[in-house]
Every structure is written in C-alpha cells, then in structure tokens.
Protein backbone atom coordinates (compact mmCIF):
# COMPACT_ATOMS: atom_id res chain seq x y z
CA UNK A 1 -32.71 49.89 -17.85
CA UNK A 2 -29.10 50.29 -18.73
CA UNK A 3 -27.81 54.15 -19.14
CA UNK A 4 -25.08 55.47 -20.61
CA UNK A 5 -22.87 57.44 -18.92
CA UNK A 6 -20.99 60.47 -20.79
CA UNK A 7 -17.80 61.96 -20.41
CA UNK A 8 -16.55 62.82 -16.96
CA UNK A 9 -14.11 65.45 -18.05
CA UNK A 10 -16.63 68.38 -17.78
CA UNK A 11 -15.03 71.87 -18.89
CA UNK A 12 -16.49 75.57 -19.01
CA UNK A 13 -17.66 77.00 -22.35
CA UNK A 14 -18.23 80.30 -23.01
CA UNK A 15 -21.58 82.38 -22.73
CA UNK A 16 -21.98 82.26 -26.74
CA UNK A 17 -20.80 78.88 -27.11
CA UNK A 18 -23.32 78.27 -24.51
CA UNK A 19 -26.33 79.65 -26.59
CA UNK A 20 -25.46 78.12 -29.21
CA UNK A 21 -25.59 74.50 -27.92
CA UNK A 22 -28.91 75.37 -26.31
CA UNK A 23 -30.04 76.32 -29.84
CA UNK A 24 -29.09 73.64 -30.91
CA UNK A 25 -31.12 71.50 -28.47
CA UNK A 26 -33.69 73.17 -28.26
CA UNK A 27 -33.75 72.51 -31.80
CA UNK A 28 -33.41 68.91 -31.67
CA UNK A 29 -35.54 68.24 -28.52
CA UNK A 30 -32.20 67.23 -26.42
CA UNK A 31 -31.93 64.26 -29.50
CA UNK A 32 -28.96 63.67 -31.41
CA UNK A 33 -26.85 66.30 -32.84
CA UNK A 34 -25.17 65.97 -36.30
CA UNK A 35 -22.95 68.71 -37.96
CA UNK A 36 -25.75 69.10 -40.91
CA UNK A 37 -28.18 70.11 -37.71
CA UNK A 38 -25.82 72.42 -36.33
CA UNK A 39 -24.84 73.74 -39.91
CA UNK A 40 -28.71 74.46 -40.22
CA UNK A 41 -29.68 75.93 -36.94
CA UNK A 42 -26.69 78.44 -36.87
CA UNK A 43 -26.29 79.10 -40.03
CA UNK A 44 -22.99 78.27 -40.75
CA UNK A 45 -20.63 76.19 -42.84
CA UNK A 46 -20.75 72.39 -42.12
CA UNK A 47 -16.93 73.05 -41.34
CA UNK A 48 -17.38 75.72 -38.55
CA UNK A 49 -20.36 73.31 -37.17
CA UNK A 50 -17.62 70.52 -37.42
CA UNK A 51 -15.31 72.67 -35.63
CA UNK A 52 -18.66 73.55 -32.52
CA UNK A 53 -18.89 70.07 -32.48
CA UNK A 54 -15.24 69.13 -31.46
CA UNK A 55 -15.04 71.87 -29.35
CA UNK A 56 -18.65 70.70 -27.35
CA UNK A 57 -17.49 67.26 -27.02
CA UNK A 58 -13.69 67.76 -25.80
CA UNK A 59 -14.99 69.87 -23.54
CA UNK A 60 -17.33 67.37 -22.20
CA UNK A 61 -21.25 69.16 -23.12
CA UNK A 62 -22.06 66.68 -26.19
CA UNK A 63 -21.31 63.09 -25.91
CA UNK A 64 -20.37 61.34 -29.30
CA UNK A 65 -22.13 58.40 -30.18
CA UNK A 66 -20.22 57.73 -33.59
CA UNK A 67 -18.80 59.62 -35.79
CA UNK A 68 -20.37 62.54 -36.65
CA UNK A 69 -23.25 61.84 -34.95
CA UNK A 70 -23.61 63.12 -30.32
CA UNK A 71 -26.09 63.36 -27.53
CA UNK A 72 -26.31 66.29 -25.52
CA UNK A 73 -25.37 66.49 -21.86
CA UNK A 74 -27.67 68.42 -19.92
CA UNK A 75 -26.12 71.73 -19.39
CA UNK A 76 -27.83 72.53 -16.04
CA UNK A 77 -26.45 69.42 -14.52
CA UNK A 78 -24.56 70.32 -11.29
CA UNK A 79 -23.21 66.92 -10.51
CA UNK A 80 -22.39 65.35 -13.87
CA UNK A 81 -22.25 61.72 -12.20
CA UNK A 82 -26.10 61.58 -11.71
CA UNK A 83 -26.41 62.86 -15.89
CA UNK A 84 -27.27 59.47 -17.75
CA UNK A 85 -28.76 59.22 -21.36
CA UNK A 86 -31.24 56.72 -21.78
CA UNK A 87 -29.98 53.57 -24.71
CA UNK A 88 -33.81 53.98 -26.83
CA UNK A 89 -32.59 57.80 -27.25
CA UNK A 90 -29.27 56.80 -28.84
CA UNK A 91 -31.16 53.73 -30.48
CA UNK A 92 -33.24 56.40 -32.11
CA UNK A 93 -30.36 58.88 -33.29
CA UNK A 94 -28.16 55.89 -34.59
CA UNK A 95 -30.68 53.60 -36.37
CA UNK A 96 -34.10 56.07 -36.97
CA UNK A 97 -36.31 55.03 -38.55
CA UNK A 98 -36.64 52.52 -36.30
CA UNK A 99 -38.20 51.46 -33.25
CA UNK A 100 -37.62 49.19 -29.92
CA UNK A 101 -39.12 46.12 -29.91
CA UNK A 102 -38.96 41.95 -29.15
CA UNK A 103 -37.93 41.68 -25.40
CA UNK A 104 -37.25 45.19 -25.06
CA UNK A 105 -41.23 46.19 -25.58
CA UNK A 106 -42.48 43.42 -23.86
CA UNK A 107 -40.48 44.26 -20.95
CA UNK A 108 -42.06 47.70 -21.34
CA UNK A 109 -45.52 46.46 -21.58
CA UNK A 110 -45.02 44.50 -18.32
CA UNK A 111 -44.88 40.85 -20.21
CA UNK A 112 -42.11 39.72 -18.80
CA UNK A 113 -39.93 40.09 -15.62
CA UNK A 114 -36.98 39.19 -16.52
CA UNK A 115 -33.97 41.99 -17.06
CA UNK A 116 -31.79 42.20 -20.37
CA UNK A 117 -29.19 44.50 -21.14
CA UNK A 118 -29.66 44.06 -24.26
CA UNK A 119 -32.00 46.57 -26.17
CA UNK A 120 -33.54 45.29 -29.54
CA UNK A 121 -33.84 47.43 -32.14
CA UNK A 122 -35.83 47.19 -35.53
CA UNK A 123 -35.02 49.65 -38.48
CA UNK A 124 -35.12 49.98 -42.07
CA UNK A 125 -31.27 51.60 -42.47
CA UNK A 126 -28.60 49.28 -43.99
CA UNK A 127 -26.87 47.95 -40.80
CA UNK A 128 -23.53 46.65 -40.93
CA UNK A 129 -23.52 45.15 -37.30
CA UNK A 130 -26.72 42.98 -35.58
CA UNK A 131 -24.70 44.08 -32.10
CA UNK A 132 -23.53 47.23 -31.41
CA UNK A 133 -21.45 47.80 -28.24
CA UNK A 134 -21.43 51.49 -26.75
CA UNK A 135 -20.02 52.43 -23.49
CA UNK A 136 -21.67 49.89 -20.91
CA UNK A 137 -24.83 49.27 -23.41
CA UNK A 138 -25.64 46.96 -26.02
CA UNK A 139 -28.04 46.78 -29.01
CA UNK A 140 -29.26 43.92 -30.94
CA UNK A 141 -30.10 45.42 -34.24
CA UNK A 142 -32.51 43.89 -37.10
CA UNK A 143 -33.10 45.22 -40.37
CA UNK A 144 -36.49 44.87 -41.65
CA UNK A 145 -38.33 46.23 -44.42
CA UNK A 146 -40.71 49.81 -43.97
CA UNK A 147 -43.81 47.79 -44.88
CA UNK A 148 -43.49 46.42 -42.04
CA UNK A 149 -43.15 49.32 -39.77
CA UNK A 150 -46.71 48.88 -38.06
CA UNK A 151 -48.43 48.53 -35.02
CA UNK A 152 -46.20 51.26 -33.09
CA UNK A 153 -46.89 53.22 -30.54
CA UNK A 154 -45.03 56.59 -29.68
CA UNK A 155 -43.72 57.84 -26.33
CA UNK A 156 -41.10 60.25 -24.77
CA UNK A 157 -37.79 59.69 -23.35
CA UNK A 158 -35.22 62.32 -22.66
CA UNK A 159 -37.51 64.97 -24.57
CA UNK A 160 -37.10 62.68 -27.42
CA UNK A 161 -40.02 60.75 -29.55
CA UNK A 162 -39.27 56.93 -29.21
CA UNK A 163 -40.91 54.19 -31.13
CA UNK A 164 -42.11 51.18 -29.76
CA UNK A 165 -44.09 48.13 -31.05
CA UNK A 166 -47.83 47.56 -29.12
CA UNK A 167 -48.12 44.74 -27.17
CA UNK A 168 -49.45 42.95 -30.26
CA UNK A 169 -46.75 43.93 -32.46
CA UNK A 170 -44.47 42.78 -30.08
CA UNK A 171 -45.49 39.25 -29.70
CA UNK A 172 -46.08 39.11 -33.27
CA UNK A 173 -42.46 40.39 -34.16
CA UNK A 174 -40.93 37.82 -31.43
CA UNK A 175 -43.24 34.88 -33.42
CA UNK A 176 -41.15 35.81 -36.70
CA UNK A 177 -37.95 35.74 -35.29
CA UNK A 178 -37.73 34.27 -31.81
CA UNK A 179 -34.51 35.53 -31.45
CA UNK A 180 -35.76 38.58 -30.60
CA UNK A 181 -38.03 37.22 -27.99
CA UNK A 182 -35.19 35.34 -26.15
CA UNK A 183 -35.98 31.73 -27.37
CA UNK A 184 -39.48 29.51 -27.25
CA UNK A 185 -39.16 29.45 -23.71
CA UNK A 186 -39.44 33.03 -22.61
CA UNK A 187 -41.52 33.54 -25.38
CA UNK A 188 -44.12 31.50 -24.52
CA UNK A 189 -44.16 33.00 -21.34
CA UNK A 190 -44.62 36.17 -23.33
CA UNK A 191 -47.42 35.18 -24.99
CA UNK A 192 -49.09 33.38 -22.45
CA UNK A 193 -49.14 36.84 -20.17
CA UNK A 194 -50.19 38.65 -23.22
CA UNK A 195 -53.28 36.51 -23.52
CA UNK A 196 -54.60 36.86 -19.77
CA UNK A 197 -54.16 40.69 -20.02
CA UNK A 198 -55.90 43.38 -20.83
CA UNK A 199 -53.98 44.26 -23.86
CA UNK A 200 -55.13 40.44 -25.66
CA UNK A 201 -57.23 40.98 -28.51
CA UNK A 202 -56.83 37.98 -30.66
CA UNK A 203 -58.06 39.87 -33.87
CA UNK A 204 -55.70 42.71 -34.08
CA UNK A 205 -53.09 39.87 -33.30
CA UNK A 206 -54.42 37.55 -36.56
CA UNK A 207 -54.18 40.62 -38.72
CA UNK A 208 -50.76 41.94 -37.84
CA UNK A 209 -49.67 38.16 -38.64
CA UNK A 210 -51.28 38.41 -42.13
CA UNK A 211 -49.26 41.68 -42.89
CA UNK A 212 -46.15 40.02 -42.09
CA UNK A 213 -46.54 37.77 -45.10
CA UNK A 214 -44.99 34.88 -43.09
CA UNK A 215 -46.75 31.66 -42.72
CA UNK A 216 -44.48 30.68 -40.16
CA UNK A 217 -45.87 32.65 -37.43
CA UNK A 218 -49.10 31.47 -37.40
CA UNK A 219 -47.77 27.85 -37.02
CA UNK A 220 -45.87 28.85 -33.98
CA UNK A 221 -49.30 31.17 -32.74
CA UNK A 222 -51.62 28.14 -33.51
CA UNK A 223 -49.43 25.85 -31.69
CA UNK A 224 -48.28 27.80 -28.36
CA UNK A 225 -52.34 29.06 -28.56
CA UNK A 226 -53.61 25.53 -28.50
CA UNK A 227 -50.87 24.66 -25.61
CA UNK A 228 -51.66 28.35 -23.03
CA UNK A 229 -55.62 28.43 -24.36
CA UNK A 230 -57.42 25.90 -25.62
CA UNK A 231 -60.70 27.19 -25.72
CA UNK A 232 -59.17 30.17 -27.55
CA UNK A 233 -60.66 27.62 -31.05
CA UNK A 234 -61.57 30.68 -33.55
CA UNK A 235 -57.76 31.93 -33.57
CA UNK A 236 -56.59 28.55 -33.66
CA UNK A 237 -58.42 27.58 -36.57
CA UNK A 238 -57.99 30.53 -38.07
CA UNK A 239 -53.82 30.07 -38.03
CA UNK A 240 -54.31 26.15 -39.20
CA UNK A 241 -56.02 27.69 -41.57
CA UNK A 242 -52.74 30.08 -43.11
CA UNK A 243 -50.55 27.78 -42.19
CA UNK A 244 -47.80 26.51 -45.45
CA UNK A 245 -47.02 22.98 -46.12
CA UNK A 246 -43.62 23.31 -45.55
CA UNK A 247 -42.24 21.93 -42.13
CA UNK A 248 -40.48 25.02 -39.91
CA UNK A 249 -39.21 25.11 -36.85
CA UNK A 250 -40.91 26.63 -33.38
CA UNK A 251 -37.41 27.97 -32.61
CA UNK A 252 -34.38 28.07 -35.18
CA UNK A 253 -31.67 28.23 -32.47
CA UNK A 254 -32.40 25.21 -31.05
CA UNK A 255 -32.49 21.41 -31.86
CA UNK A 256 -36.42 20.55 -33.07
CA UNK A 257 -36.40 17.08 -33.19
CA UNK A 258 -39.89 16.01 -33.02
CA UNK A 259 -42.90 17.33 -35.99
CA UNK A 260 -46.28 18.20 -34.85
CA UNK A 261 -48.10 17.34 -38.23
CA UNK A 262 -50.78 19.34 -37.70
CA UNK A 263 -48.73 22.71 -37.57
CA UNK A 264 -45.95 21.53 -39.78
CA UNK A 265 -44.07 22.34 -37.56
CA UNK A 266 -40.80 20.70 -35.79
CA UNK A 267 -40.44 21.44 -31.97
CA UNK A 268 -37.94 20.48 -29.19
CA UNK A 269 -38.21 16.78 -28.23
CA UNK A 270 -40.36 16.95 -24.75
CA UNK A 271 -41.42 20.28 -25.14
CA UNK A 272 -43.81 21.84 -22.43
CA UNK A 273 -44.35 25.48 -21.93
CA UNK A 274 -45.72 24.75 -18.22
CA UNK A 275 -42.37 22.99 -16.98
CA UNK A 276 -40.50 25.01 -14.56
C-alpha cells in the first residue's frame, strides 16, 4: 500500500511544546489534528492553537494534509525516513464520514491480486474533487448518500478507527458503479473469487442490493452470476426477478454494443469473463 511520507526537515521542540502535542494525540488517537481539537484539548484560543499548529508543522512534528487540517509524526521516531502515515488514515481525517471501499476493500479482503495506487473512498461530505493528489498518493473520492452507509466493518490503522465495506458490500458497491471496481473485467474476477470463498453468502448479498434502491445491479449480479455459477438458480431468479425494463449497461465506460434481453442489459460485443 502506498504511504505518505512527511516532512524531512525534522527540528527540536521544546519540553512543553512537547506535552502538548502528545496531548494532543493522545487525544486524537495519533488521527488528524485540527485547530478546533487543539483549541479544545488545551484550552486555549483557536488563535494560539493556530499559532501550536504552525509552529508543530514548520518544525517538522505534524504533517499538514490541507489547510487547517495535519497528521502527527510519531515523536519517538529516531530515523524519520522509516516514519510513513498510512493513505486510509488521511482518507479518514479528510473525507470522515466515510469509508474505503471498491478495489481498495477487495484488495483487503484478498479478492483480487492486482496492486492500485489508487485508494477509493466513499463519504457523505460535499466533495469538490473525485481525485485528490497528496504527496505520492492518490484518492478516488465518491459521494454517496448516509443511507447508504452499510455493511461496514471497522478496523485499526495507525491507532486510528478505519471504515471499510465487508466483502459483500464491496462487490455490491463495485456492481453500482463499476468504476470503482476497475471495469467489468476485474470485476468479474472480483466477484467470481467472492463466490468460491468463504465470505459468499448469496443472501446478505441480495439484500444489500435491495437497499441500494438500484435495479441496475441486480442486472449486472444476475448476469455475471449466471456466467461464474450457474447452478447458483435461486439468486439468479431472484435478480431477474428486480430487474427494470429499462436497458443499462454492464459497464458505462465502455462501448456495450450487444443487449442480452433477458437482463436488459447491453454488454461488450464478445464478452467472456473466462478469456485471458
């Protein structure tokens, strides 16, 4: 996984300062640090935290992430080239509430191989940019309503609680928008490990697709179900069954020229999920 790598000009701070900024941490769980935090914790004015803040950061012990808005640097670190801060931690301070899914979680839940440096992030907050460049990492961002802020599971990194969709959230989320899931291809792959694992279970799956409210998904579930498993015939009816009349498309990025009828749905000409 891609790390971020904080400022190399590493200065002394005074003892006080010092206790301070592990107050501060402490405080946070090693998270993100905003002048309202350190305002709160030390009781003082938001523009002597301001002023703690600038002083942290020029002298290299807080890293900023955007304005306003830093990652602590691990103040017993003797060789600051080995400190690194882990992209879901900064996802989580820039975009909470949020959490890491599409490729990211299935890469996580060991449903894919392949390597991205590219970390997908779902949240609720008004986002002004889908990709968000910092340092040497990069997040794809998409906005989507709380409602739909299910199926998570919660885990630790850096001291910090990270979000992350299950592995049936995650295939679920990548059947809405396949962006996320890096195209039909690797999604199908996706879904295709999911199924012979030990995480499948095909009726958690059918009800996180009915609390997406999109009929879209279980076209593209019926369709790569009936290619990967057959005999899998419950689910499969079961998504003909909520399918919409309206024709979509098993991957919006790409050209669909040929419809499957029975799914409504228009796929690549020559499709097959089992060519190399």
């Amino acid at each position: 996984m891609n790390k971020i790598y904080p400022n190399q000009n590493l200065a002394g701070i005074g003892k006080l300062s010092r206790q301070r900024l592990l107050k501060v941490m402490d405080y946070t769980n090693n998270g993100c640090i905003t002048s309202d935090v350190v305002s709160n914790v030390l009781n003082v004015s938001l523009k002597e935290a301001q002023a703690y803040l600038a002083k942290w950061s020029k002298n290299g012990w807080i890293y900023r992430i955007k304005r306003g808005v830093y990652l602590p640097i691990e103040l017993s670190t003797k060789i600051l080239d080995q400190t690194v801060i882990d992209p879901w931690v900064v996802a989580e301070g820039l975009y909470s509430p949020c959490y890491i899914g599409g490729w990211s979680a299935a890469k996580y839940w060991d449903l894919t191989e392949q390597i991205f440096e590219r970390t997908i992030v779902f949240t609720s907050k008004h986002v002004n940019e889908k990709i968000k460049n910092i340092q040497n990492v990069s997040f794809l961002i998409t906005k989507i309503n709380s409602e739909k802020f299910f199926g998570l599971k919660t885990i630790w990194k850096e001291q910090v609680k990270i979000k992350i969709s299950d592995p049936h959230k995650t295939i679920i989320d990548i059947l809405n928008i396949p962006n996320v899931g890096g195209g039909i291809r690797l999604i199908s792959d996706i879904l295709k490990k999911y199924i012979y694992s030990s995480y499948v279970n095909v009726g958690i799956l059918f009800d996180y697709a009915k609390k997406m409210e999109n009929r879209t998904i279980f076209k593209r579930l019926g369709f790569l179900i009936m290619l990967i498993k057959p005999d899998e015939i419950h689910l499969i009816e079961k998504c003909r069954q909520n399918i919409s009349k309206g024709n979509s498309k098993l991957d919006p990025k790409i050209k669909c020229s040929k419809l499957v009828k029975k799914w409504h749905l228009w796929i690549p000409e020559n499709f097959n999920i089992f060519k190399e």
